[in-house]
Protein backbone atom coordinates (compact mmCIF):
# COMPACT_ATOMS: atom_id res chain seq x y z
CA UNK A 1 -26.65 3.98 128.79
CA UNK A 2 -29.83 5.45 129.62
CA UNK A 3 -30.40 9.21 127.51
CA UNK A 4 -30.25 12.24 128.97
CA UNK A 5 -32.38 15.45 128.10
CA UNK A 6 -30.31 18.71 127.57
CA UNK A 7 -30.34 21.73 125.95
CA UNK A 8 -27.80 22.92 122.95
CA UNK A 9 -28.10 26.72 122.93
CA UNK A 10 -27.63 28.24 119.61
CA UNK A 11 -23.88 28.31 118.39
CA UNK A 12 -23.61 24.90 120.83
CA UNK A 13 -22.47 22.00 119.65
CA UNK A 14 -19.37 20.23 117.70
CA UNK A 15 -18.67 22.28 114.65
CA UNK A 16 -17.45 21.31 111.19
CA UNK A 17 -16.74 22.63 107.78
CA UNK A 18 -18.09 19.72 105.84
CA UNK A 19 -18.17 20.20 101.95
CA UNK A 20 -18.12 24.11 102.17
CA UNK A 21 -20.49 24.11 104.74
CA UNK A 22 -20.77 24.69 108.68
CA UNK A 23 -22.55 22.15 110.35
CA UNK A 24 -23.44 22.29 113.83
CA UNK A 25 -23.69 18.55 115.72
CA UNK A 26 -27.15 19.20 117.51
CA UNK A 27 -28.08 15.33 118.39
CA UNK A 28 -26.34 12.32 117.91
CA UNK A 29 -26.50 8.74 117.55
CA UNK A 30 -25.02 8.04 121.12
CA UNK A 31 -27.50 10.51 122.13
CA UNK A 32 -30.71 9.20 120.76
CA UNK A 33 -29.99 5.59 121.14
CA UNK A 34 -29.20 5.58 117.89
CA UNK A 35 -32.60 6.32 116.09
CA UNK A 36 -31.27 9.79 114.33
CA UNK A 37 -29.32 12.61 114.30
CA UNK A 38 -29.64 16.32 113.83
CA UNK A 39 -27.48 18.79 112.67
CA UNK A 40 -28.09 22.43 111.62
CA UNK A 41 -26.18 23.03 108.59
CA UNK A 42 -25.61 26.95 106.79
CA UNK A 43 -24.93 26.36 103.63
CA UNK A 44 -23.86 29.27 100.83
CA UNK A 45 -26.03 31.47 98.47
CA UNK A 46 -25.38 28.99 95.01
CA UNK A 47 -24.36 25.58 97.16
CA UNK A 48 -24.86 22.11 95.98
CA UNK A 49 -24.79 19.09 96.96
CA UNK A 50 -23.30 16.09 95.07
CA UNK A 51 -26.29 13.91 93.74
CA UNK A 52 -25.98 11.25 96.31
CA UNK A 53 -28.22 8.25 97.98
CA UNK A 54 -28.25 7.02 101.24
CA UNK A 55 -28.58 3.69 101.67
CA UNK A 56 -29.35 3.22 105.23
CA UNK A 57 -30.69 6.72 106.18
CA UNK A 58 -34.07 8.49 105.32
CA UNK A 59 -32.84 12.30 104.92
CA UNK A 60 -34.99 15.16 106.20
CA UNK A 61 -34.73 19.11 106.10
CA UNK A 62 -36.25 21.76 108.49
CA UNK A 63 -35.84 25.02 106.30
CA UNK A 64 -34.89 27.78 108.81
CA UNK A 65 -34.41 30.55 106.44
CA UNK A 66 -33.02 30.99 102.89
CA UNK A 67 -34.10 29.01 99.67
CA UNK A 68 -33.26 25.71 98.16
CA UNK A 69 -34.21 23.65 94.62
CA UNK A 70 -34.66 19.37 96.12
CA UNK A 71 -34.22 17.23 93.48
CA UNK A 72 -35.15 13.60 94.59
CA UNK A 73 -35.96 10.43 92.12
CA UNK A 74 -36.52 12.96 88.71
CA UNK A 75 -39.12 15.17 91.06
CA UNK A 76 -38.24 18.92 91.98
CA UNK A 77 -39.69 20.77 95.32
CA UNK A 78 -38.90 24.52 95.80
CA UNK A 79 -38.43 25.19 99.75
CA UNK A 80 -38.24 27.95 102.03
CA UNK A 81 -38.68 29.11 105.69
CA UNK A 82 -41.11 27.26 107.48
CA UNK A 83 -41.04 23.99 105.02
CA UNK A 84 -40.35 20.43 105.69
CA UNK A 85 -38.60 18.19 103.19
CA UNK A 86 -38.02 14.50 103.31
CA UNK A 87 -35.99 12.68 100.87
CA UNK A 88 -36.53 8.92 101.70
CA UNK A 89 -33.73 6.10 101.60
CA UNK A 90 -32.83 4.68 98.35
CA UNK A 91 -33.52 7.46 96.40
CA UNK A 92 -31.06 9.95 94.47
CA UNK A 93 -31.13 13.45 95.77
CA UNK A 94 -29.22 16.41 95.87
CA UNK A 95 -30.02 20.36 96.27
CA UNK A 96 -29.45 23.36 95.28
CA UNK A 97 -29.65 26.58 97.58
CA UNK A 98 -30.72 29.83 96.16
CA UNK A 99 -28.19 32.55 95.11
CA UNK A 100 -29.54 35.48 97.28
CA UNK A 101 -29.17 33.99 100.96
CA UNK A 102 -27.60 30.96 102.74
CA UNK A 103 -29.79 28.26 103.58
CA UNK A 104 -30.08 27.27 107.30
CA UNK A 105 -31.89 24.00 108.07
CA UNK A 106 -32.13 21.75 110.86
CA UNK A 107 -30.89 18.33 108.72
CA UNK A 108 -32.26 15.03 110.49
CA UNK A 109 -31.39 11.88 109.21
CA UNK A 110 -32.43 8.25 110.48
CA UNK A 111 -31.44 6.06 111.71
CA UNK A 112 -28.39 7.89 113.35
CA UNK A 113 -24.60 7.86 111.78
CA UNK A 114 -24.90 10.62 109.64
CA UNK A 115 -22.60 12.61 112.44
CA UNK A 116 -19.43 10.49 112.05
CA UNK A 117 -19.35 10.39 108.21
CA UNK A 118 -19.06 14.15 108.24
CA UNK A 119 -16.30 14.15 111.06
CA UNK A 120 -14.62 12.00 108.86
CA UNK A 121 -15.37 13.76 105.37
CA UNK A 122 -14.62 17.28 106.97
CA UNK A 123 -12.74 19.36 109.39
CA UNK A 124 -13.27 20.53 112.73
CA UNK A 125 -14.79 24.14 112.81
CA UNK A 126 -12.57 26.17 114.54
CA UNK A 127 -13.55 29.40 113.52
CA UNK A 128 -17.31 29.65 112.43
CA UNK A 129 -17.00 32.70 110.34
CA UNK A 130 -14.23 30.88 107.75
CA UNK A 131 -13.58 27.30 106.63
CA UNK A 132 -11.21 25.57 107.91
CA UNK A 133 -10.91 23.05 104.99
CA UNK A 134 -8.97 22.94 101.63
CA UNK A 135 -10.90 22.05 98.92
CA UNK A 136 -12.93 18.80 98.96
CA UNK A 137 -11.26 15.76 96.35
CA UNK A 138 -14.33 14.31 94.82
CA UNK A 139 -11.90 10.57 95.28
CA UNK A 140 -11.34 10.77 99.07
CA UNK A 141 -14.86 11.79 99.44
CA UNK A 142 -16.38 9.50 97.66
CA UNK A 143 -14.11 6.62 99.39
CA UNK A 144 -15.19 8.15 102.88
CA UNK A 145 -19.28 8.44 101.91
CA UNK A 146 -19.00 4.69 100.59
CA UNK A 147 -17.59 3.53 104.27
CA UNK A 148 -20.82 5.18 105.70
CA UNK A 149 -23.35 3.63 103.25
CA UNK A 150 -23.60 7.08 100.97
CA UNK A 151 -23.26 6.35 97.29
CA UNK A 152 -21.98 9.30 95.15
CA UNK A 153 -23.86 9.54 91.71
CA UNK A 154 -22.57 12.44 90.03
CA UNK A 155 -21.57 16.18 90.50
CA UNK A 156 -23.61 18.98 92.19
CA UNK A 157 -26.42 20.48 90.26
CA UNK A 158 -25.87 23.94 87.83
CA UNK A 159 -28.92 26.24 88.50
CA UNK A 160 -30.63 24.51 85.62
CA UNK A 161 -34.06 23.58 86.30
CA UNK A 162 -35.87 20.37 86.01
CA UNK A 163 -38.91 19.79 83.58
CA UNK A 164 -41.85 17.61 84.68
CA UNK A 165 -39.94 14.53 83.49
CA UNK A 166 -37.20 14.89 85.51
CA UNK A 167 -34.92 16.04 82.88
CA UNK A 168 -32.42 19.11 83.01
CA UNK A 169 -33.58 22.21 81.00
């Protein structure tokens, strides 16, 4: 089936609670013939993300407003409004958003797929303003990430920082 251009208008699109955070379906998969998909995520002042790798999907962030600490392959890039981060297949990532604001990003990832492993991981967002979710088991997520090519390496980053080497401080 042939692709159709739209419009999603802000607050459009299917809505989940996925790992503490809302996540807005902007694109998907079926829609872009299955070359990526984009989401806009608001994550919490202090969030983390497991340290994870994709195995299929580069990963790429559009920083809308807020603050966030990548962490990608022992390397550490401080982003904010306005910046562009890409954290390339293969490689163990994670981030950490600042403890002032929530982060808002436009999340891309490609190829597409990324869509239906957080339908599965989280829960439908049927109020925006609270989540809908109990809290996440690390088991049943891992189980769920590994059936969408997602390897979980370890546990979200403190606010420790990383030295040159790649090593915690």
């Amino acid at each position: 089936m042939a692709a159709r251009p739209y419009v999603r208008r802000a607050g459009e699109g299917e809505a989940h609670w996925f790992v503490g955070s809302l996540m807005t379906v902007k694109a998907t998969g079926e829609q872009t013939r299955g070359s990526l998909t984009v989401v806009e995520f608001v994550n919490p002042p202090g969030f983390a993300a497991p340290l994870h790798r994709h195995q299929h999907e580069d990963e790429l962030f559009y920083l809308l407003s807020g603050t966030a600490e990548f962490r990608c392959d022992g390397e550490a890039f401080t982003a904010g409004p306005g910046d562009f981060v890409l954290l390339p297949v293969g490689l163990p990532h994670t981030f950490l958003v600042g403890p002032d604001e929530p982060l808002h990003a436009l999340q891309i990832t490609t190829p597409a797929g990324f869509e239906r492993f957080a339908a599965e991981a989280g829960a439908p967002a049927l109020d925006r303003r609270l989540p809908d979710q109990a809290p996440i088991d690390p088991a049943v997520l891992g189980h769920v990430a590994a059936r969408h090519g997602i390897e979980l390496l370890g546990p979200p980053p403190s606010a420790e920082r990383i030295d040159s080497k790649g090593a915690s401080t």
